[in-house]
Protein backbone atom coordinates (compact mmCIF):
# COMPACT_ATOMS: atom_id res chain seq x y z
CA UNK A 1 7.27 32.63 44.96
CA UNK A 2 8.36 32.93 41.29
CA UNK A 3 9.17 29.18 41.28
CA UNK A 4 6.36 28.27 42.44
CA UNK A 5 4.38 30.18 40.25
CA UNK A 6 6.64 29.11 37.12
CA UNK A 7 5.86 25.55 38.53
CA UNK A 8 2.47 26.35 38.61
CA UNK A 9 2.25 27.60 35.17
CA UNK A 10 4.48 24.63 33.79
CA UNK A 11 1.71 22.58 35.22
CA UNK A 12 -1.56 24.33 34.03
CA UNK A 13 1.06 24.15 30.33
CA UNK A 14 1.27 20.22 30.23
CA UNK A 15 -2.49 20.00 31.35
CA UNK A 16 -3.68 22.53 28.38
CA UNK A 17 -1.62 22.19 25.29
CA UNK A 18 -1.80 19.10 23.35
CA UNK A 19 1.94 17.74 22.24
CA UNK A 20 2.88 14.95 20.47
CA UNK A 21 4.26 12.27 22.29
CA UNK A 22 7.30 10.66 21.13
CA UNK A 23 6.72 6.32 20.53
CA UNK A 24 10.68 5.87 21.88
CA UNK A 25 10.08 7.70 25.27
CA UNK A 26 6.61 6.40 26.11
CA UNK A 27 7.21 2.50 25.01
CA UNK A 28 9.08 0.04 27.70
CA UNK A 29 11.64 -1.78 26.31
CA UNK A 30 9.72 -5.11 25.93
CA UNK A 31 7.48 -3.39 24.29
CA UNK A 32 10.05 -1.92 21.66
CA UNK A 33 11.40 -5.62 21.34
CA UNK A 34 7.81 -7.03 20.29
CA UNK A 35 7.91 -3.96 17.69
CA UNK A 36 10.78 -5.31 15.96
CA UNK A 37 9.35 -8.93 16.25
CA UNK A 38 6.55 -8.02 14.43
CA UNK A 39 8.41 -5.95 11.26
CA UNK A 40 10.23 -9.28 10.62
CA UNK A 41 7.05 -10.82 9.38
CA UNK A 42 6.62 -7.51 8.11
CA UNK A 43 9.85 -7.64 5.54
CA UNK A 44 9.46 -11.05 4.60
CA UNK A 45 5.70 -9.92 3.25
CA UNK A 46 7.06 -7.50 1.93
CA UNK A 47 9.39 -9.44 -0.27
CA UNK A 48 7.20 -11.51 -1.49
CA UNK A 49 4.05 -9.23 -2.03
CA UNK A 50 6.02 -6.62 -4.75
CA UNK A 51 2.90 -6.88 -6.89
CA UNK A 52 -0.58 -7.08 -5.85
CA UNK A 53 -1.63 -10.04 -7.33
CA UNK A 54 1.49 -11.80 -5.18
CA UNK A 55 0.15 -9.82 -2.06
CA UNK A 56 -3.35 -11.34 -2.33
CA UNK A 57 -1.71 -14.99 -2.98
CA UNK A 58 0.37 -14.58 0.25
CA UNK A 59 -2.51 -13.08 2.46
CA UNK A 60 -5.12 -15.97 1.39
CA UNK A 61 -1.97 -18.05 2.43
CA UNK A 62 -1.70 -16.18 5.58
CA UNK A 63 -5.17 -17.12 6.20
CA UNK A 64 -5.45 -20.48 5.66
CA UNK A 65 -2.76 -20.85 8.74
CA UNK A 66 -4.83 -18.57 10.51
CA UNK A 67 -8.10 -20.98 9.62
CA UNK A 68 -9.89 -18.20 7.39
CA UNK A 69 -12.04 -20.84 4.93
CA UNK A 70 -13.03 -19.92 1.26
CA UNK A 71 -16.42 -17.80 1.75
CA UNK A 72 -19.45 -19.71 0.12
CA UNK A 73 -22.34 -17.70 -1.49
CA UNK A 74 -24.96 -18.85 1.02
CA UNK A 75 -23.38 -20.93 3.24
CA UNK A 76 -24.71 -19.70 6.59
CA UNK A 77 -21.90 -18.08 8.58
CA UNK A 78 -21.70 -18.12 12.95
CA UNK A 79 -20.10 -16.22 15.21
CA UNK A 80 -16.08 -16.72 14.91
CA UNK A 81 -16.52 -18.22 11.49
CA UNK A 82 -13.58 -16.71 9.27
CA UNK A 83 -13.99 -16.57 5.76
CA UNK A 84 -12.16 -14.78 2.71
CA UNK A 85 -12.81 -14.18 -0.48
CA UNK A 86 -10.74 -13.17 -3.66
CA UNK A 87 -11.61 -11.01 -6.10
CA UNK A 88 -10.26 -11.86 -9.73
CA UNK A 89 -6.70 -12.54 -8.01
CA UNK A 90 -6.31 -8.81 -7.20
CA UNK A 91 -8.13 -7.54 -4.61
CA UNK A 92 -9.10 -9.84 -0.89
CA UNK A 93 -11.88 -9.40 1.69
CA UNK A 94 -11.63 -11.15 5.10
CA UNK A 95 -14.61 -11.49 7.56
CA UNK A 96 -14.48 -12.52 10.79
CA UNK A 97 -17.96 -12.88 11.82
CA UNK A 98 -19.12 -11.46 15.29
CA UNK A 99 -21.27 -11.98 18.34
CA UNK A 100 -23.58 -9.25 17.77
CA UNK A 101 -26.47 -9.46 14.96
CA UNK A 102 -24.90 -7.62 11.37
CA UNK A 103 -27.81 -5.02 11.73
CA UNK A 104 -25.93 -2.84 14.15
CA UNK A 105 -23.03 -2.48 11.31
CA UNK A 106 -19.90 -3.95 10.72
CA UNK A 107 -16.10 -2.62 11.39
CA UNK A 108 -14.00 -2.19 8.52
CA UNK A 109 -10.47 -1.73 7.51
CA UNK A 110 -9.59 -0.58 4.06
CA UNK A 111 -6.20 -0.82 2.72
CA UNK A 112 -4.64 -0.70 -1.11
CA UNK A 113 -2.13 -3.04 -2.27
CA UNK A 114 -1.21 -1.95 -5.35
CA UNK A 115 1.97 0.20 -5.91
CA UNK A 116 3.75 2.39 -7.98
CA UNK A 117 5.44 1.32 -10.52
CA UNK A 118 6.43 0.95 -14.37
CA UNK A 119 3.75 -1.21 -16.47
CA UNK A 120 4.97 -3.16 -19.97
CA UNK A 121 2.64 -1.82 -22.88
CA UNK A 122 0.82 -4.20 -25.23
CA UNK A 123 3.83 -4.48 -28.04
CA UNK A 124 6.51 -3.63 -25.68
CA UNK A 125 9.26 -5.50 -27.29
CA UNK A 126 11.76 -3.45 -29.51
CA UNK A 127 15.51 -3.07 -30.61
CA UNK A 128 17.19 -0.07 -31.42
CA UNK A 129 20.39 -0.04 -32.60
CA UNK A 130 21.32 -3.72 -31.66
CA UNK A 131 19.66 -3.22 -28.27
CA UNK A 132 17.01 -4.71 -26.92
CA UNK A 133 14.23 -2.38 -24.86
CA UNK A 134 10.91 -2.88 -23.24
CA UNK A 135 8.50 0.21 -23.35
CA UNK A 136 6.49 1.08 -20.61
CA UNK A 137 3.84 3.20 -19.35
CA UNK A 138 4.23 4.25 -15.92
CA UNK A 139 1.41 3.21 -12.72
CA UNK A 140 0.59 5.89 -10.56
CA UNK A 141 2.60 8.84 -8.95
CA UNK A 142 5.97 8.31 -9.45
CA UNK A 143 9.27 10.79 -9.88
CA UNK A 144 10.32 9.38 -13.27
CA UNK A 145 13.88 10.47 -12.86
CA UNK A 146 13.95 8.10 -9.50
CA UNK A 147 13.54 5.10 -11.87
CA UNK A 148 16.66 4.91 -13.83
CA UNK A 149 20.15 3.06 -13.16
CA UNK A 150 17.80 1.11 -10.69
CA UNK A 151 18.00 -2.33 -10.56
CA UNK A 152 14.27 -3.94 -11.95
CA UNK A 153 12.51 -7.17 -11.27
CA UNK A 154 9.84 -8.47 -13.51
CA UNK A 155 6.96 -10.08 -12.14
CA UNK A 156 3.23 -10.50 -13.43
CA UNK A 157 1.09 -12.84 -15.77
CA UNK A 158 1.19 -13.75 -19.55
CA UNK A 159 -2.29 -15.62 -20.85
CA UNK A 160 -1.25 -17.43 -24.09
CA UNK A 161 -3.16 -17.60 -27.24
CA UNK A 162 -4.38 -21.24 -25.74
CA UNK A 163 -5.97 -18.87 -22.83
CA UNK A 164 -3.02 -20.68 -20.46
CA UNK A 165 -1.25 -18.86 -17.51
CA UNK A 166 1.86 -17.88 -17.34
CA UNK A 167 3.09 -16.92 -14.00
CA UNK A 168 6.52 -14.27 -14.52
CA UNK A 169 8.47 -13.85 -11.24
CA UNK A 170 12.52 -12.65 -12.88
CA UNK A 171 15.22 -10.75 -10.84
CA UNK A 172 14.27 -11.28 -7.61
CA UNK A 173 16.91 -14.94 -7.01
CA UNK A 174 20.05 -13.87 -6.89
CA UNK A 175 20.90 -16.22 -9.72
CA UNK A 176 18.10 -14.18 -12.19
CA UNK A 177 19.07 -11.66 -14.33
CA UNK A 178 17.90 -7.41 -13.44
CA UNK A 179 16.14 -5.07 -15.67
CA UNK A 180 17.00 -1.68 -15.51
CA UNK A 181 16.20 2.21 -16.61
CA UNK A 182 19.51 3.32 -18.34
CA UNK A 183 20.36 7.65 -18.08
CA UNK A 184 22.43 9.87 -19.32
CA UNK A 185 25.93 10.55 -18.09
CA UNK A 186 26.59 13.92 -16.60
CA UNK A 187 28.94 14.79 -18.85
CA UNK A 188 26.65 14.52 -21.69
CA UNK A 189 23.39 16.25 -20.15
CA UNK A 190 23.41 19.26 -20.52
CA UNK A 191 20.35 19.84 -22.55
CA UNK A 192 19.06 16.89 -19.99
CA UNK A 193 19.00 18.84 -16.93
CA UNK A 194 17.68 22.16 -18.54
CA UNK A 195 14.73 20.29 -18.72
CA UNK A 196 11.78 20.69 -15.47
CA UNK A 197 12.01 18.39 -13.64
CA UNK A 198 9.08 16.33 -14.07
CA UNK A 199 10.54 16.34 -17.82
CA UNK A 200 14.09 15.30 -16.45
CA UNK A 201 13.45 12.01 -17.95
CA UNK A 202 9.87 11.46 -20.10
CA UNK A 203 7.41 8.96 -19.76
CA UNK A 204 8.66 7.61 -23.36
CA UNK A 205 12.00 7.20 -21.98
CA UNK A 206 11.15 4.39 -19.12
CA UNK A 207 12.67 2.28 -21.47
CA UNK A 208 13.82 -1.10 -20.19
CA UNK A 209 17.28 -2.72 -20.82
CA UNK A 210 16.42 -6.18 -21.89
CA UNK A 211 19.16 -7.42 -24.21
CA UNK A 212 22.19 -7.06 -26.09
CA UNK A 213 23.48 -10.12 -28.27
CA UNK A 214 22.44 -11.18 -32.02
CA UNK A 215 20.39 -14.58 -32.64
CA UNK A 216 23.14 -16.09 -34.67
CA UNK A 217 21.81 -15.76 -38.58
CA UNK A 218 22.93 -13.63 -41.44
CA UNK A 219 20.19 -12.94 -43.89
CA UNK A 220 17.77 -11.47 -40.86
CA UNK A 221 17.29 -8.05 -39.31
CA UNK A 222 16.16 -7.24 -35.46
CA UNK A 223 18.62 -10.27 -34.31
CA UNK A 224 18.65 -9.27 -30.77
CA UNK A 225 15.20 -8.92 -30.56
CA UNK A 226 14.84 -12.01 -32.03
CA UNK A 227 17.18 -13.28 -29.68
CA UNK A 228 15.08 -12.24 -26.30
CA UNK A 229 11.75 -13.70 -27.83
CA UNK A 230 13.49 -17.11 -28.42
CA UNK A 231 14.77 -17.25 -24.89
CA UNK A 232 11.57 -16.12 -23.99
CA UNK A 233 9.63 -18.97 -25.68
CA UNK A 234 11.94 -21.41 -24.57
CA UNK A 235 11.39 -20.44 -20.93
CA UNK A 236 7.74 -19.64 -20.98
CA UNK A 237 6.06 -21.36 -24.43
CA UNK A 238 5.15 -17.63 -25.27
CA UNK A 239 5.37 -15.51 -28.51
CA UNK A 240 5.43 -11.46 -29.39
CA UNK A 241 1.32 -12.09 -29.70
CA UNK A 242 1.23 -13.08 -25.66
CA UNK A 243 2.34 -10.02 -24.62
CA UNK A 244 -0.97 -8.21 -25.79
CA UNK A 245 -2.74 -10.28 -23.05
CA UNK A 246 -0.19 -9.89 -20.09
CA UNK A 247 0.23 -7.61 -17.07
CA UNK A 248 4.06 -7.06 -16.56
CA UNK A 249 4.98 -5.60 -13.84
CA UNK A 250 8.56 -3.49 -13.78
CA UNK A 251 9.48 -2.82 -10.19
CA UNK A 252 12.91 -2.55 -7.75
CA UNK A 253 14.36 -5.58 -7.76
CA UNK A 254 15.81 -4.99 -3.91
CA UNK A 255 14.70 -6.50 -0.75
CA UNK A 256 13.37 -4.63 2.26
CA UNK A 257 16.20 -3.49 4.59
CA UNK A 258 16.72 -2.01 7.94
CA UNK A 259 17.58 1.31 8.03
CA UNK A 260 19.96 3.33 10.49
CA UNK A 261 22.62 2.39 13.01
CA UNK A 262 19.78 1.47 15.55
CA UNK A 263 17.70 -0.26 12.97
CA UNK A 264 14.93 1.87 13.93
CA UNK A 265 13.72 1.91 10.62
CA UNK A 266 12.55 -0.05 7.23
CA UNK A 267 13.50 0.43 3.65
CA UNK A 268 11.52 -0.88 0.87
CA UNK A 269 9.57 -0.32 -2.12
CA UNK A 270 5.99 -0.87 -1.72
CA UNK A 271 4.80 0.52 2.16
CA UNK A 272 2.49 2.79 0.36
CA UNK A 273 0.12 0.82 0.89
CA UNK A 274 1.29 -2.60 2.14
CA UNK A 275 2.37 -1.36 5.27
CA UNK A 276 -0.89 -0.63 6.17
CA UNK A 277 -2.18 -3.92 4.43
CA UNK A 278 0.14 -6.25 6.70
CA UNK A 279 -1.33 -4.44 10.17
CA UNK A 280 -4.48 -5.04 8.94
CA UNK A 281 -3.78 -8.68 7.95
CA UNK A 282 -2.31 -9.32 11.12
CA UNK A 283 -5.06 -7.94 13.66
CA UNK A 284 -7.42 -9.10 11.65
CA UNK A 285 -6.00 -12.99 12.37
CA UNK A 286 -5.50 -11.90 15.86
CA UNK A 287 -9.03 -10.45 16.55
CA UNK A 288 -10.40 -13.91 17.64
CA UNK A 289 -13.82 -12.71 18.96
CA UNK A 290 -14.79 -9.55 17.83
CA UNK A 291 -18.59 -7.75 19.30
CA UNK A 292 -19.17 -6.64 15.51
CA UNK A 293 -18.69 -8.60 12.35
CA UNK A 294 -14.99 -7.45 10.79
CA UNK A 295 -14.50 -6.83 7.27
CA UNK A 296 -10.87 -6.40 5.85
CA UNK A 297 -10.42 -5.59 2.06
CA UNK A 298 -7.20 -5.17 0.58
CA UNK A 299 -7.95 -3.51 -2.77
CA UNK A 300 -6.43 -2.62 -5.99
CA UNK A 301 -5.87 0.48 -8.27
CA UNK A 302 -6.06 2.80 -5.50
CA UNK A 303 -2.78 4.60 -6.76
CA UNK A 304 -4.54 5.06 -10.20
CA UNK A 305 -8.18 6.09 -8.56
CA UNK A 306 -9.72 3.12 -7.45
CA UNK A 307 -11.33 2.84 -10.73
CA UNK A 308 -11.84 -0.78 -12.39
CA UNK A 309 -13.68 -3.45 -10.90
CA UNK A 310 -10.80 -4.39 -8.18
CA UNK A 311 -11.17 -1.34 -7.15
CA UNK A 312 -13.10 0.90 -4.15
CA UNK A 313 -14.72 2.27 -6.78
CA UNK A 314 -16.64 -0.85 -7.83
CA UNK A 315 -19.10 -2.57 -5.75
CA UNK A 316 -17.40 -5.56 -4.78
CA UNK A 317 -17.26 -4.77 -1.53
CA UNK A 318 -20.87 -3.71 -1.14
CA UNK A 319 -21.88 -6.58 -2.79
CA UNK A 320 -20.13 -8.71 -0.24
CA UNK A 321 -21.61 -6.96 2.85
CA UNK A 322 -25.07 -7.28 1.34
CA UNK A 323 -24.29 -11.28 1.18
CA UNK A 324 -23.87 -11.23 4.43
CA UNK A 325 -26.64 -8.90 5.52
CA UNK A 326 -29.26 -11.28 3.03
CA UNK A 327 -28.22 -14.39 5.55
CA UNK A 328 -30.14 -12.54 8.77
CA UNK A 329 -32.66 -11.20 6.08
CA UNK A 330 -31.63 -7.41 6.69
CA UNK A 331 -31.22 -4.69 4.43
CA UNK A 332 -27.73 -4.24 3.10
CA UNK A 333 -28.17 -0.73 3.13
CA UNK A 334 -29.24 -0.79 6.82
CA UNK A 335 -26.01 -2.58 8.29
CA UNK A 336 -23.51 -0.13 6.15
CA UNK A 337 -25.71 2.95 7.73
CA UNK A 338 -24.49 1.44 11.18
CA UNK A 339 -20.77 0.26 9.93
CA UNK A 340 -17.32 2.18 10.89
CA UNK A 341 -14.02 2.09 8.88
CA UNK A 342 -10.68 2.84 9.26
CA UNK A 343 -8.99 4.07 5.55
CA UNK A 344 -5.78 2.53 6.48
CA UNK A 345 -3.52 4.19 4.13
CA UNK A 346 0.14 5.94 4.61
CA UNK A 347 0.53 9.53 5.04
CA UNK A 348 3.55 12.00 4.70
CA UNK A 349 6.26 11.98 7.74
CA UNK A 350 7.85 15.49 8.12
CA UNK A 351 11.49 15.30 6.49
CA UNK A 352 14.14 17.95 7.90
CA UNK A 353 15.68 18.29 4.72
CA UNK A 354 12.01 19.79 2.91
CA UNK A 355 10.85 21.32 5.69
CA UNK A 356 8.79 23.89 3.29
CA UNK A 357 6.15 21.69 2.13
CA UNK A 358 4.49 21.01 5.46
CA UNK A 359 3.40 22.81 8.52
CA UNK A 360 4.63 21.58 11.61
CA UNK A 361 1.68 21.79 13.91
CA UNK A 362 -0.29 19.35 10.88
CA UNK A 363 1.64 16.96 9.87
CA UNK A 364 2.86 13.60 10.66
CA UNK A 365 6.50 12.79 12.27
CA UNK A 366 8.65 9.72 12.47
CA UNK A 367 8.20 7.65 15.57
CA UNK A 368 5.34 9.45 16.73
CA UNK A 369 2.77 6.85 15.92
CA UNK A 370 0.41 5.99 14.01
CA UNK A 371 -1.35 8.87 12.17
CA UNK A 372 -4.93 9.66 11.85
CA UNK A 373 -6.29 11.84 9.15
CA UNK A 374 -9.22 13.42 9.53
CA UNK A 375 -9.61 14.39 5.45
CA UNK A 376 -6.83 14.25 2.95
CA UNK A 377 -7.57 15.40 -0.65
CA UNK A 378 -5.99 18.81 -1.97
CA UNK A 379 -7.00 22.67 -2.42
CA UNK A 380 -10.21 23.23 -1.32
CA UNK A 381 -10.59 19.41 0.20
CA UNK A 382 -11.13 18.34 -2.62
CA UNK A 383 -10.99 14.46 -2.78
CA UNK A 384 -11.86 13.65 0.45
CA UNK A 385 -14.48 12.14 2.77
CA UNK A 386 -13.49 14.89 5.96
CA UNK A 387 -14.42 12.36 8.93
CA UNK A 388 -17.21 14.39 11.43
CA UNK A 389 -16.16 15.07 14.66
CA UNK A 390 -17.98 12.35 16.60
CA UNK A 391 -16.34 9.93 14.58
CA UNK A 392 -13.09 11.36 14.91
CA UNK A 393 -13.32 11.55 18.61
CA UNK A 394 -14.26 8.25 19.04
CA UNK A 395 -11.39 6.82 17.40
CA UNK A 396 -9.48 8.95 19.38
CA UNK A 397 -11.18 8.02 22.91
CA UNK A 398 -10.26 4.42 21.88
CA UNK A 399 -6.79 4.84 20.96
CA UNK A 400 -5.84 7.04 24.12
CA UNK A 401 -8.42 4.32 26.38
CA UNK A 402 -5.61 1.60 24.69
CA UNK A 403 -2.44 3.16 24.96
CA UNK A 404 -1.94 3.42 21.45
CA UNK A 405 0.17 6.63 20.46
CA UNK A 406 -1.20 8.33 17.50
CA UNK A 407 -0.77 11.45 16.00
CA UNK A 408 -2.37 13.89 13.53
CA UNK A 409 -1.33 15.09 10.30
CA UNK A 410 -2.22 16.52 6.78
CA UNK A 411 -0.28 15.90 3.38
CA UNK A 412 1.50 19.05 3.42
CA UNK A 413 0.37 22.68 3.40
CA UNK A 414 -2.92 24.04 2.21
CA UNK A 415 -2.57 24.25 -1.64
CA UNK A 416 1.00 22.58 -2.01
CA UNK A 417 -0.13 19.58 -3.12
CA UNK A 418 -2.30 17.08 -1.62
CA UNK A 419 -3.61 13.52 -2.09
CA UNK A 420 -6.65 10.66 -1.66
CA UNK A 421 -7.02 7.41 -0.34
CA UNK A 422 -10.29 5.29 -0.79
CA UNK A 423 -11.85 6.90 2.33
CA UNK A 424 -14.66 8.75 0.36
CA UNK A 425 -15.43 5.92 -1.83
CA UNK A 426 -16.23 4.07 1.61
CA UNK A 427 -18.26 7.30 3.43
CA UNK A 428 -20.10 7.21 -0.05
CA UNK A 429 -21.92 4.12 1.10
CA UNK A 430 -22.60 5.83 4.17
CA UNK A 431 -20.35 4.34 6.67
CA UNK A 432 -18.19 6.87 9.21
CA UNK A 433 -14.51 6.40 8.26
CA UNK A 434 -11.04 8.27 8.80
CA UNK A 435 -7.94 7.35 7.29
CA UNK A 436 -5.41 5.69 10.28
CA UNK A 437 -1.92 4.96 8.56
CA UNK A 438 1.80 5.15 8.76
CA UNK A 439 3.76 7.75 8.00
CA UNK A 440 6.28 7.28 5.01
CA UNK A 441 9.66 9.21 4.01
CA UNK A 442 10.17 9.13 0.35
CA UNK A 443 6.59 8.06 -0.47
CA UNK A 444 6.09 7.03 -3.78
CA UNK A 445 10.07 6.46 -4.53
CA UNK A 446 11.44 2.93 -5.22
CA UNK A 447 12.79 3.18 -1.71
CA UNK A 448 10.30 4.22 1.09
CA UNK A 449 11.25 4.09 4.85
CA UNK A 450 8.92 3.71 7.94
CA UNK A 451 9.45 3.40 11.53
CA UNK A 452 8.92 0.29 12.95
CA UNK A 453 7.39 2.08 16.15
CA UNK A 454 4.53 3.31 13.90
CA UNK A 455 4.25 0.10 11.90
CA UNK A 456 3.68 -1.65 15.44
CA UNK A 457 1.26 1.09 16.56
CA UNK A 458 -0.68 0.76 13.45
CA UNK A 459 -1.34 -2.59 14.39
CA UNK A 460 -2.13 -2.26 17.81
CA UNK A 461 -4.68 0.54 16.57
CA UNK A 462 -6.73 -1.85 14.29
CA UNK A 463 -6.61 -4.46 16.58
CA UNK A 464 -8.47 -2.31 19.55
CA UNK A 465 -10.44 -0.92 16.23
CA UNK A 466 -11.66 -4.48 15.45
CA UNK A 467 -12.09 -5.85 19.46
CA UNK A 468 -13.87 -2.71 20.61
């Protein structure tokens, strides 16, 4: 009788609680196998997206193969017409355009593709003691100390005095030269690592090793600068002056890896957010006849705010949807009142070796799937759009209706932290959204890892998203 009672009991225990299910016990092996498939395409993105204006060139490229066309101001748009459009080379929209009439709302997925990562200033070029340095001002949320003795690629854009483009792409061949952060030695930092740590190493000190030998003259001073800016105008026509108008980008000049003896895992700079940018990309090419129009936008600055106009915090994506509303003569107003979006951004995966920062019932675990977030932000919520509960059970019928494995989680405990993604700025035009990401280890560090599992379920879930 006990047994049967404990059996009983075990029974009435599965049916109650709710547990998170584990994406390596509940996937078949073929299943596992398309999984790693997929994160190939993933990496090679990856390598060649490290900035955002290179992610936006290789997703319009991506689309072209996947017949998106250039979107027209008032060209009139049919069902399974697939357009894109690019905003001032750093920010994308896709639209695939669907059966049903744009007045009952659109489906959209938001993700950022801007990173981290260390910015040249205006006059960045200096020497110092017959050295030659870059100074920089750091992009987003970085540990500063993570950024030194670290190999550095330079990519970005110089416009020349004659208002000419110079594209920048150096460290990345293995035949190009590296950048890199130089630190103290240990046996010299004492005073160093007395400091806090977020003083460890200063903003000023992001200094970049660019240079060490003399321009060959003897009645000059600076000769090593003088040295860099001559091989710099022989390679690229550009003077001191052109760096004013540039945006040079400073970022880890490795290539995305797999990680682990069962290659279960990725390791790269740049998930947060392009992870969630490539499963986007991807179901949006493979949603081939969607009910509702879709609307993709990768977007810029997010890791700064969203501020600027390439970011969530402009209008350009408003303005877009109301182009597309004004072709069946309905309000724009009226089809975002009606529209659903998934904020597909990263969130924190649960690391054994911090285990104080989170609590374990609310957060987000490796291999567990992808992760919906029902309000990030920090203290009091602060920051965030909190999805209602309609919304959030929706998404959650249709992920459990697909066979997606999802999971929940916060960023960390109440009051140890926090963080945003450009949910709110979305709900702010009155659409239901909820952030639906990956979870990342070592977010925000030149090296981030994901699991491919939840990379491949974060596809699957904006694909079902898009075809519902």
């Amino acid at each position: 009788m006990a047994e049967k009672k404990k059996s009983d009991a075990k029974k009435l225990q599965e049916q109650l609680f709710y547990k998170k299910k584990n994406t390596c016990e509940e996937v078949s092996a073929t299943e596992i196998k398309k999984c790693d498939k997929f994160c190939e395409g993933y990496k090679t993105f990856l390598d060649g997206s490290k900035t955002e204006r290179e992610a936006v060139i290789n997703a319009v490229e991506l689309a072209k193969k996947n017949g998106f066309k250039e979107y027209k101001a008032g060209k009139a748009l049919k069902a399974g017409d697939k357009v894109y459009t690019v905003n001032r080379g750093k920010a994308v929209i896709l639209a695939v355009i669907g059966k049903e009439p744009i007045e009952n709302g659109v489906k959209i997925a938001a993700a950022h593709i801007d990173s981290p990562r260390l910015d040249l200033k205006q006059c960045p070029v200096y020497e110092d003691n017959d050295i030659a340095l870059f100074k920089t001002h750091y992009y987003g949320g970085i540990k500063k100390y993570q950024w030194t003795a670290l190999p550095l690629a330079l990519h970005g854009v110089i416009v020349k005095s004659d208002n000419t483009t110079v594209n920048v792409c150096v460290g990345e061949d293995d035949n190009d030269p590296v950048f890199c952060v130089t630190d103290l030695l240990p046996h010299l930092a004492t005073a160093q690592m007395e400091r806090k740590a977020p003083q460890i190493i200063r903003g000023e000190e992001l200094n970049i090793l660019i240079g060490s030998r003399p321009f060959k003259a003897d009645d000059i001073s600076e000769k090593v600068k003088l040295n860099i800016l001559n091989i710099l105008f022989e390679k690229y026509g550009i003077t001191e002056a052109d760096f004013l108008s540039a945006e040079l980008e400073a970022v880890p000049a490795h290539k995305a890896r797999d990680v682990g003896f069962d290659r279960s895992m990725i390791g790269s700079y740049g998930h947060d957010d392009r992870v969630c940018s490539y499963t986007a990309l991807m179901a949006t090419f493979d949603c081939k006849a969607p009910n509702k129009t879709v609307v993709t936008v990768l977007t810029d600055k997010e890791e700064i705010g969203s501020d600027g106009n390439t970011g969530l915090n402009s209008s350009y994506l408003k303005y877009f949807i109301y182009e597309l509303a004004k072709q069946s003569k309905v309000d724009g107003w009226t089809v975002l009142s009606k529209s659903e979006c998934l904020s597909a951004d990263v969130n924190a995966a649960f690391d054994p070796t911090f285990p104080d920062v989170n609590e374990k019932n609310n957060t987000a675990y490796i291999n567990k799937g992808v992760c919906v977030t029902k309000y990030t932000g920090s203290r009091g919520k602060a920051g965030t759009s909190d999805a209602s509960a309609e919304f959030t059970g929706k998404v959650r019928n249709l992920l459990d209706k697909n066979g997606v494995i999802w999971q929940t989680g916060e960023l960390g405990k109440v009051d140890a932290g926090g963080g945003g993604t450009v949910a709110m700025y979305i709900a702010n035009l009155n659409v239901d959204v909820i952030d639906v990401g990956v979870p990342v280890l070592s977010m925000h560090a030149p090296f981030e890892v994901v699991s491919k599992l939840d990379v491949y379920m974060a596809y699957r879930a904006f694909l079902v998203f898009m075809e519902e």
